[in-house]
PDB file of N, CA and C in Angstrom:
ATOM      1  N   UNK A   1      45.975  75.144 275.083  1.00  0.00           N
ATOM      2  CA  UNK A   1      45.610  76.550 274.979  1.00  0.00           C
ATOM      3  C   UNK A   1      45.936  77.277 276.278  1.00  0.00           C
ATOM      4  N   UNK A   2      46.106  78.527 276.248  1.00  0.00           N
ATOM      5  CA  UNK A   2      46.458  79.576 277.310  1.00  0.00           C
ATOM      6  C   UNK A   2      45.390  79.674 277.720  1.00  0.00           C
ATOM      7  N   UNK A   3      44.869  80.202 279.045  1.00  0.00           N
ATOM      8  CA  UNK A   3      44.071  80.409 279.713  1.00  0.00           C
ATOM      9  C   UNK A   3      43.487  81.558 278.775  1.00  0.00           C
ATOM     10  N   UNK A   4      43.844  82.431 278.737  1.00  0.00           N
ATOM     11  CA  UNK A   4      43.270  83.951 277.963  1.00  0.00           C
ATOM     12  C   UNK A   4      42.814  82.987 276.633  1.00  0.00           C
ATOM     13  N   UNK A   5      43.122  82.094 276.028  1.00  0.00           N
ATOM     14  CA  UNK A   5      42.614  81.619 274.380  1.00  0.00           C
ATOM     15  C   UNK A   5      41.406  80.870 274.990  1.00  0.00           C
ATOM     16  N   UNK A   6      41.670  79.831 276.436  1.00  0.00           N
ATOM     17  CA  UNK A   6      40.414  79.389 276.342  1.00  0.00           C
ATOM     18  C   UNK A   6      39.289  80.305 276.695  1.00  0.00           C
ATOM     19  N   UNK A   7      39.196  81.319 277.019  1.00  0.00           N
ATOM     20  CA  UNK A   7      38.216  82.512 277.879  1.00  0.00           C
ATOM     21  C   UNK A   7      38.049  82.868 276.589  1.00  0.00           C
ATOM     22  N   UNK A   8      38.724  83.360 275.447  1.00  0.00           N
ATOM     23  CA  UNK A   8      38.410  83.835 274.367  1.00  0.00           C
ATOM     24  C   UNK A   8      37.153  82.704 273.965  1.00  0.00           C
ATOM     25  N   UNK A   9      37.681  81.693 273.745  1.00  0.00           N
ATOM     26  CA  UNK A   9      37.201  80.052 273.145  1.00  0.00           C
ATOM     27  C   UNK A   9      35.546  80.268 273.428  1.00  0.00           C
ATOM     28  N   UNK A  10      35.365  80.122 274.948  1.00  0.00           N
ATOM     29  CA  UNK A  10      34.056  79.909 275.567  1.00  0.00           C
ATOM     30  C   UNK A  10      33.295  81.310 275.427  1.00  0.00           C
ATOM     31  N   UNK A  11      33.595  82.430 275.162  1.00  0.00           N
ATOM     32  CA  UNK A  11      33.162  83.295 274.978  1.00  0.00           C
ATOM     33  C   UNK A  11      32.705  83.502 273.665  1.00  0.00           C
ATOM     34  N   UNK A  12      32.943  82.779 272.906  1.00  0.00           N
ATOM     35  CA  UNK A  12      32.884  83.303 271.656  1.00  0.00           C
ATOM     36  C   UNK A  12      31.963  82.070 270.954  1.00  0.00           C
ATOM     37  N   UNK A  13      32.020  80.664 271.383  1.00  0.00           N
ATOM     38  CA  UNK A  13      31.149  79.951 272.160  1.00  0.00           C
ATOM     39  C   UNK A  13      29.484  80.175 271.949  1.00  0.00           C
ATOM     40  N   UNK A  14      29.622  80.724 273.477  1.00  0.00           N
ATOM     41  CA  UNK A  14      28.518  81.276 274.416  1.00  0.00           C
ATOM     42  C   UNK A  14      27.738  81.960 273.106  1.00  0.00           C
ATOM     43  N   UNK A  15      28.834  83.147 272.548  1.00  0.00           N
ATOM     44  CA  UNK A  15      27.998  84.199 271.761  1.00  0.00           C
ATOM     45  C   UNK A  15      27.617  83.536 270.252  1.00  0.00           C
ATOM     46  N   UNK A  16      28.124  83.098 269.968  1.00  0.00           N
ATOM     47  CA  UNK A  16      27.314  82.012 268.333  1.00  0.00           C
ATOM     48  C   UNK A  16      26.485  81.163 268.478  1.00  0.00           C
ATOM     49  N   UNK A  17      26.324  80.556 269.888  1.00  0.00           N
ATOM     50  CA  UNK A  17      24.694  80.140 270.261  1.00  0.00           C
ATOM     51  C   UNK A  17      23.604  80.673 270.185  1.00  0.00           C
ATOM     52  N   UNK A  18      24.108  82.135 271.289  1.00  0.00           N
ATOM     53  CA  UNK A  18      23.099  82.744 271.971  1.00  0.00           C
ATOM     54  C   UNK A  18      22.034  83.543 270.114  1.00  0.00           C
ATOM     55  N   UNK A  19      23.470  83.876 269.379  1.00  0.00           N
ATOM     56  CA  UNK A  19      22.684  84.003 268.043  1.00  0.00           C
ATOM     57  C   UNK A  19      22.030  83.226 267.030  1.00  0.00           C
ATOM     58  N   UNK A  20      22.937  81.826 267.366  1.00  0.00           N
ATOM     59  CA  UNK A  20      21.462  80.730 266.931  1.00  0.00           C
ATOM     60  C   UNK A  20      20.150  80.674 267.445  1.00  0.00           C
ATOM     61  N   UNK A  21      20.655  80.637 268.928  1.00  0.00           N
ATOM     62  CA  UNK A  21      19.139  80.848 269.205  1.00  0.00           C
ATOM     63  C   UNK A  21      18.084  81.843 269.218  1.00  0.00           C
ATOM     64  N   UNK A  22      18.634  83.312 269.265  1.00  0.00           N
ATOM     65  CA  UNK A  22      17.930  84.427 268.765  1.00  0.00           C
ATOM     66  C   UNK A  22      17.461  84.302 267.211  1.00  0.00           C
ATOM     67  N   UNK A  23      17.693  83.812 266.705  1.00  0.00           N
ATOM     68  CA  UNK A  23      17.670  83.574 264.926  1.00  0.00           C
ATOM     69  C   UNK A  23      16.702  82.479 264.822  1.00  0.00           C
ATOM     70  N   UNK A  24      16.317  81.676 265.785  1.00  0.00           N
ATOM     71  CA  UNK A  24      15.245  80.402 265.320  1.00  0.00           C
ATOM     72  C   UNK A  24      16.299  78.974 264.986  1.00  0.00           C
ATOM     73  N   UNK A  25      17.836  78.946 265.273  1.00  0.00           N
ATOM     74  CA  UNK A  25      18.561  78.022 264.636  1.00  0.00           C
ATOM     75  C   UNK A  25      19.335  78.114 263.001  1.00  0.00           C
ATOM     76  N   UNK A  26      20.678  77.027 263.055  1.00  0.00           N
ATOM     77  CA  UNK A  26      21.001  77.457 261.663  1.00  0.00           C
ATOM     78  C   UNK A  26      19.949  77.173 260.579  1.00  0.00           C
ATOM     79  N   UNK A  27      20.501  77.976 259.582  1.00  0.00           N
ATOM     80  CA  UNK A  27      19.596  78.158 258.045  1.00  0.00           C
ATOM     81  C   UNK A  27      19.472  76.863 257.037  1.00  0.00           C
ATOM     82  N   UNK A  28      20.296  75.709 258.047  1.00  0.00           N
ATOM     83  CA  UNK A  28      20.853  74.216 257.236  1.00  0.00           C
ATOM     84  C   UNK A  28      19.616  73.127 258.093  1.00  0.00           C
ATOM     85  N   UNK A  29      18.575  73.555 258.683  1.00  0.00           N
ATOM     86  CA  UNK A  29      17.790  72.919 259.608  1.00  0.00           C
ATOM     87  C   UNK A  29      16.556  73.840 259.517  1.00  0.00           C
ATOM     88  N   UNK A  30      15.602  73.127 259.945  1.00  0.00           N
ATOM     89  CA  UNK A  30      13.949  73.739 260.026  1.00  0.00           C
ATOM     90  C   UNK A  30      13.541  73.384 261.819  1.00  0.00           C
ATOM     91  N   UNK A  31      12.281  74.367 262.002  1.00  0.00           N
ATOM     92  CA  UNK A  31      11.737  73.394 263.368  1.00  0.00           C
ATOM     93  C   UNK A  31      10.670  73.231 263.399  1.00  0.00           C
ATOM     94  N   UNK A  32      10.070  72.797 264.596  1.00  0.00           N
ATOM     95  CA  UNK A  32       8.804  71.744 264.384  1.00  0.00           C
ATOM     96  C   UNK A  32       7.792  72.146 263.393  1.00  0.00           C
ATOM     97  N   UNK A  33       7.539  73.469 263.060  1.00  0.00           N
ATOM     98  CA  UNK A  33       6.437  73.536 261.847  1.00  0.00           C
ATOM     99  C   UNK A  33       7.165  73.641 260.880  1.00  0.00           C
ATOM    100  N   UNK A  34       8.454  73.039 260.402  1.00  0.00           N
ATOM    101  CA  UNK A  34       9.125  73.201 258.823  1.00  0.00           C
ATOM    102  C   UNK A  34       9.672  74.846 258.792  1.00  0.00           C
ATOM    103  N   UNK A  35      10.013  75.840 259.581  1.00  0.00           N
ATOM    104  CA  UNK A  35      10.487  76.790 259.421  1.00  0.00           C
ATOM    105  C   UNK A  35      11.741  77.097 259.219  1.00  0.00           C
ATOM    106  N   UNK A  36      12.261  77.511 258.339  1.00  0.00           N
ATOM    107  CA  UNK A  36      13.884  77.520 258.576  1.00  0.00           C
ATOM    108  C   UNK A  36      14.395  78.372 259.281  1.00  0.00           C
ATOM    109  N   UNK A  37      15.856  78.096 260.185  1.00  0.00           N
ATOM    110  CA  UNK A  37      16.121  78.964 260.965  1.00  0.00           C
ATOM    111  C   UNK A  37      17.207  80.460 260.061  1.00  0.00           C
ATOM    112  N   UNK A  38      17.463  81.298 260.757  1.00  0.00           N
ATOM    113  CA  UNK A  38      17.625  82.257 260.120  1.00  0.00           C
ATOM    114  C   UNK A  38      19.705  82.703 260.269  1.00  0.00           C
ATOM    115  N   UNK A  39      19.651  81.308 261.300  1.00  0.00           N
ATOM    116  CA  UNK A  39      21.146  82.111 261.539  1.00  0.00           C
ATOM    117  C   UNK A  39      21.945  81.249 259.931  1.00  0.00           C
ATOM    118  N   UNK A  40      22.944  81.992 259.432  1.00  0.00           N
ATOM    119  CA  UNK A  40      23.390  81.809 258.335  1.00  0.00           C
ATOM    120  C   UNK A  40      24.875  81.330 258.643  1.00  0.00           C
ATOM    121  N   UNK A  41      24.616  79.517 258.583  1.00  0.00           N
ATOM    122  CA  UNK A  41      25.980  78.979 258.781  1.00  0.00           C
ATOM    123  C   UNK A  41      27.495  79.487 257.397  1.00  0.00           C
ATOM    124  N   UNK A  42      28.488  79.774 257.949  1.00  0.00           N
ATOM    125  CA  UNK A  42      29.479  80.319 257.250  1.00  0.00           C
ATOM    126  C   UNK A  42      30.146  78.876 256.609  1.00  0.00           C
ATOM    127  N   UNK A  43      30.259  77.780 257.310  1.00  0.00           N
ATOM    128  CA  UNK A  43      30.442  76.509 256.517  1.00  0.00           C
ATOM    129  C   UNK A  43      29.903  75.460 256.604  1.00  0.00           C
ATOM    130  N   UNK A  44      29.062  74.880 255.496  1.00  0.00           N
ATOM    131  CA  UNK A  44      28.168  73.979 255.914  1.00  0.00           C
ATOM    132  C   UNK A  44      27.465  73.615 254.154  1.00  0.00           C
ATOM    133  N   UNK A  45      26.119  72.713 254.538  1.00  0.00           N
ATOM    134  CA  UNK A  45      26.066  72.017 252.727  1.00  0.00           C
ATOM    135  C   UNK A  45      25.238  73.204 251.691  1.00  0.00           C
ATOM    136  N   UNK A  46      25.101  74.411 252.937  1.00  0.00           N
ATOM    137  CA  UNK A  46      24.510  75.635 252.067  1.00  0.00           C
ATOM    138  C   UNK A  46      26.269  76.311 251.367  1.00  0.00           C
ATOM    139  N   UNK A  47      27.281  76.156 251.780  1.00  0.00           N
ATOM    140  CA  UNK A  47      28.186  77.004 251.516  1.00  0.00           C
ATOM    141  C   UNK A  47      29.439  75.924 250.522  1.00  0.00           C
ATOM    142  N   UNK A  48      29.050  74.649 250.588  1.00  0.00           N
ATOM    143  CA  UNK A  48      30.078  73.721 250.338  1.00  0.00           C
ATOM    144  C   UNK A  48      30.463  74.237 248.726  1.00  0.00           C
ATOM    145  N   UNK A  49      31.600  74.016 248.317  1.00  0.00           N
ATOM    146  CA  UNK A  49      32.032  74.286 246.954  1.00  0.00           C
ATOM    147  C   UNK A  49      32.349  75.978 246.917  1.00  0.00           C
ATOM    148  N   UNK A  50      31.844  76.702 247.577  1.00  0.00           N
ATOM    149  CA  UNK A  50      31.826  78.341 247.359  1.00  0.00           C
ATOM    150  C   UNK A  50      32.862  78.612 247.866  1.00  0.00           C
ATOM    151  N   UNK A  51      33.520  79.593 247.925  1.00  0.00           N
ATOM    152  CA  UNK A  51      34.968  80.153 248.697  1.00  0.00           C
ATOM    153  C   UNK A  51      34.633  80.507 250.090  1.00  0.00           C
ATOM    154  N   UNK A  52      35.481  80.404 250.384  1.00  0.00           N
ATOM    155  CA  UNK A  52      36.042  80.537 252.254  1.00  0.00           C
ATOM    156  C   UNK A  52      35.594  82.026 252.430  1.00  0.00           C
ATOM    157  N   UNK A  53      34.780  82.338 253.433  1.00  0.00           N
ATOM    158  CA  UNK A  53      34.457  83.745 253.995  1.00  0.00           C
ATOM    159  C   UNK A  53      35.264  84.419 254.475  1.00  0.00           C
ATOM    160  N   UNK A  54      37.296  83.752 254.753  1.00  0.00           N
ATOM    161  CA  UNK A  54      38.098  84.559 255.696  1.00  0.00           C
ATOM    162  C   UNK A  54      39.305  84.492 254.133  1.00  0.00           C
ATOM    163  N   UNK A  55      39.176  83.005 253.874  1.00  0.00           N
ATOM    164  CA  UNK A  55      40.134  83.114 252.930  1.00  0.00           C
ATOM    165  C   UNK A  55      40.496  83.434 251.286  1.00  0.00           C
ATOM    166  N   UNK A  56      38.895  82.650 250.564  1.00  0.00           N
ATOM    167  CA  UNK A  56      38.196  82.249 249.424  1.00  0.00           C
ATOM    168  C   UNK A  56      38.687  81.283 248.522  1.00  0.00           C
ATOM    169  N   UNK A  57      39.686  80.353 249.578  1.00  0.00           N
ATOM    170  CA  UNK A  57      39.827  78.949 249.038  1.00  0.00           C
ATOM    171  C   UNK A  57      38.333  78.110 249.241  1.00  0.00           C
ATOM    172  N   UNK A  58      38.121  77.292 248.401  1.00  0.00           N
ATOM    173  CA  UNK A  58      37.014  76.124 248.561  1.00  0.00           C
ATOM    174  C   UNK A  58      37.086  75.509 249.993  1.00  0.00           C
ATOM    175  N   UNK A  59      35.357  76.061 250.032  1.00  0.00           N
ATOM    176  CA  UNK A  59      34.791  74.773 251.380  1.00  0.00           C
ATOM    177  C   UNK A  59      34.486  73.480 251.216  1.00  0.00           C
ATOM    178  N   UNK A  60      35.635  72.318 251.545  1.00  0.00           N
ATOM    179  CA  UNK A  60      35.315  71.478 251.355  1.00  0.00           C
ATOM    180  C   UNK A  60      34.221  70.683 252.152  1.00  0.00           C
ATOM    181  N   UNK A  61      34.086  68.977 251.753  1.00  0.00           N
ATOM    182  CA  UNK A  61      32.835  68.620 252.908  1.00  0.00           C
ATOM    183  C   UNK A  61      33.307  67.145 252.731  1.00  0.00           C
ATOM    184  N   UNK A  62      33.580  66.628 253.429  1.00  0.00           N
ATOM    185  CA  UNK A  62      33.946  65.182 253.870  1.00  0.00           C
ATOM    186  C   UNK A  62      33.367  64.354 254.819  1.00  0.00           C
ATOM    187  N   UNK A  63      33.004  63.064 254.713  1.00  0.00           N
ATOM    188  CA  UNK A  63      31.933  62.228 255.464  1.00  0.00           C
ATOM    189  C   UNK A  63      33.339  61.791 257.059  1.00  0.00           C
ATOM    190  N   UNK A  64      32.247  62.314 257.955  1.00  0.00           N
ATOM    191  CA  UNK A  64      32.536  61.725 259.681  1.00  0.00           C
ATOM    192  C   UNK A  64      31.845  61.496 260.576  1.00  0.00           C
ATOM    193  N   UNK A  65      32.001  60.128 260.750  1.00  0.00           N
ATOM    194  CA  UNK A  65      31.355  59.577 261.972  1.00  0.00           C
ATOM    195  C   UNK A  65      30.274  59.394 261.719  1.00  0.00           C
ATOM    196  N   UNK A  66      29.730  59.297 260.067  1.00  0.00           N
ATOM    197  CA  UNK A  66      28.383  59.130 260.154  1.00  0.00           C
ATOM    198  C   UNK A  66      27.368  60.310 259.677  1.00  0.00           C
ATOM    199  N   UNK A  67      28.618  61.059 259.961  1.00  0.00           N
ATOM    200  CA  UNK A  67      27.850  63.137 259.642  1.00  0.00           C
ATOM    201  C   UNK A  67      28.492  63.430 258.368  1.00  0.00           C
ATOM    202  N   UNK A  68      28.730  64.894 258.167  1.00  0.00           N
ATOM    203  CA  UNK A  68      29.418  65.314 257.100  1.00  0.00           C
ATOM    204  C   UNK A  68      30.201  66.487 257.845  1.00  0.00           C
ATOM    205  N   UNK A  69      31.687  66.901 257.528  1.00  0.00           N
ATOM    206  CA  UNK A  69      32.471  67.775 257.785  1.00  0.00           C
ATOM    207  C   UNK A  69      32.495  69.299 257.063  1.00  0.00           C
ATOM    208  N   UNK A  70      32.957  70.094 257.402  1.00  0.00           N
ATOM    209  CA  UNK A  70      32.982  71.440 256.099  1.00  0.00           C
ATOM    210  C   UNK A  70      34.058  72.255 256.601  1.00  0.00           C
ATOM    211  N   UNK A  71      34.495  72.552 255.847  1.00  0.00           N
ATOM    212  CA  UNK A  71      35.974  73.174 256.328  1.00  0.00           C
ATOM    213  C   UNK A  71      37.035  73.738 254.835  1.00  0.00           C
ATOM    214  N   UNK A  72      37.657  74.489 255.356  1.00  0.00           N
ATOM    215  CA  UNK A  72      38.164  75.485 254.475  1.00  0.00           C
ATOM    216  C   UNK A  72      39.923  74.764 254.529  1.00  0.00           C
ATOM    217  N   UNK A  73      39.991  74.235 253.545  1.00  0.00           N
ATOM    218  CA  UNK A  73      41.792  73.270 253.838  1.00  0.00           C
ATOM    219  C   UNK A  73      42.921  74.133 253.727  1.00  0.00           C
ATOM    220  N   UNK A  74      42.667  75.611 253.406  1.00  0.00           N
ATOM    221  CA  UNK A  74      43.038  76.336 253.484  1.00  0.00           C
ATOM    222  C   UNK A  74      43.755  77.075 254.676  1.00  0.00           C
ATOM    223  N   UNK A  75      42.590  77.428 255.588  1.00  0.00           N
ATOM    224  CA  UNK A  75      42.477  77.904 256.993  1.00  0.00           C
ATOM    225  C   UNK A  75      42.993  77.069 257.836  1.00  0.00           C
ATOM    226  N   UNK A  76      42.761  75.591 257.493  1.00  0.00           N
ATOM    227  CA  UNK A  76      43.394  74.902 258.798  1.00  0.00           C
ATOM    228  C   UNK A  76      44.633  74.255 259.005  1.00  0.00           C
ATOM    229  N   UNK A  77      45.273  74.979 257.358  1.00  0.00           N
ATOM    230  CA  UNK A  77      46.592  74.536 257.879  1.00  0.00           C
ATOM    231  C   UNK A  77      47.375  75.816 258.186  1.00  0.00           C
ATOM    232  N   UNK A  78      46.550  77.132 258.398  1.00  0.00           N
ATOM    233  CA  UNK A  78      47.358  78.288 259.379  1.00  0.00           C
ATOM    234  C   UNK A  78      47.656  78.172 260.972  1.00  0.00           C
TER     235      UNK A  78
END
């Protein structure tokens, strides 16, 4: 990456945290008293099967490392 993409990168980063954490965490997780958090993940096992938010090809979800993946097969081969 170019210097200017990674500054974009970490910036952008920084700012989808800082709104998880203003929000209580994503909406795919609870915290210590069972609350759900409020930030609204765009791909994840709340969105899997539904269309892509940029594209509206299917979000797929595939097992890694133990976790699960989500991703639009669409988007990532632009």
């Amino acid at each position: 990456l170019a210097d200017d993409d990674r500054t974009a990168l970490f910036a952008s980063v920084k700012r989808t945290l800082a709104q998880m954490v203003a929000k209580g965490g994503r909406d795919t997780e609870v915290d210590l008293f069972g609350t759900p958090g409020l930030y609204l993940t765009k791909l994840s096992r709340n969105t899997a099967g539904n269309p892509c938010p940029v594209c509206g090809g299917p979000v797929s979800k595939e097992a890694y490392l133990g976790g699960s993946i989500y991703y639009c097969a669409n988007c990532q081969r632009q």
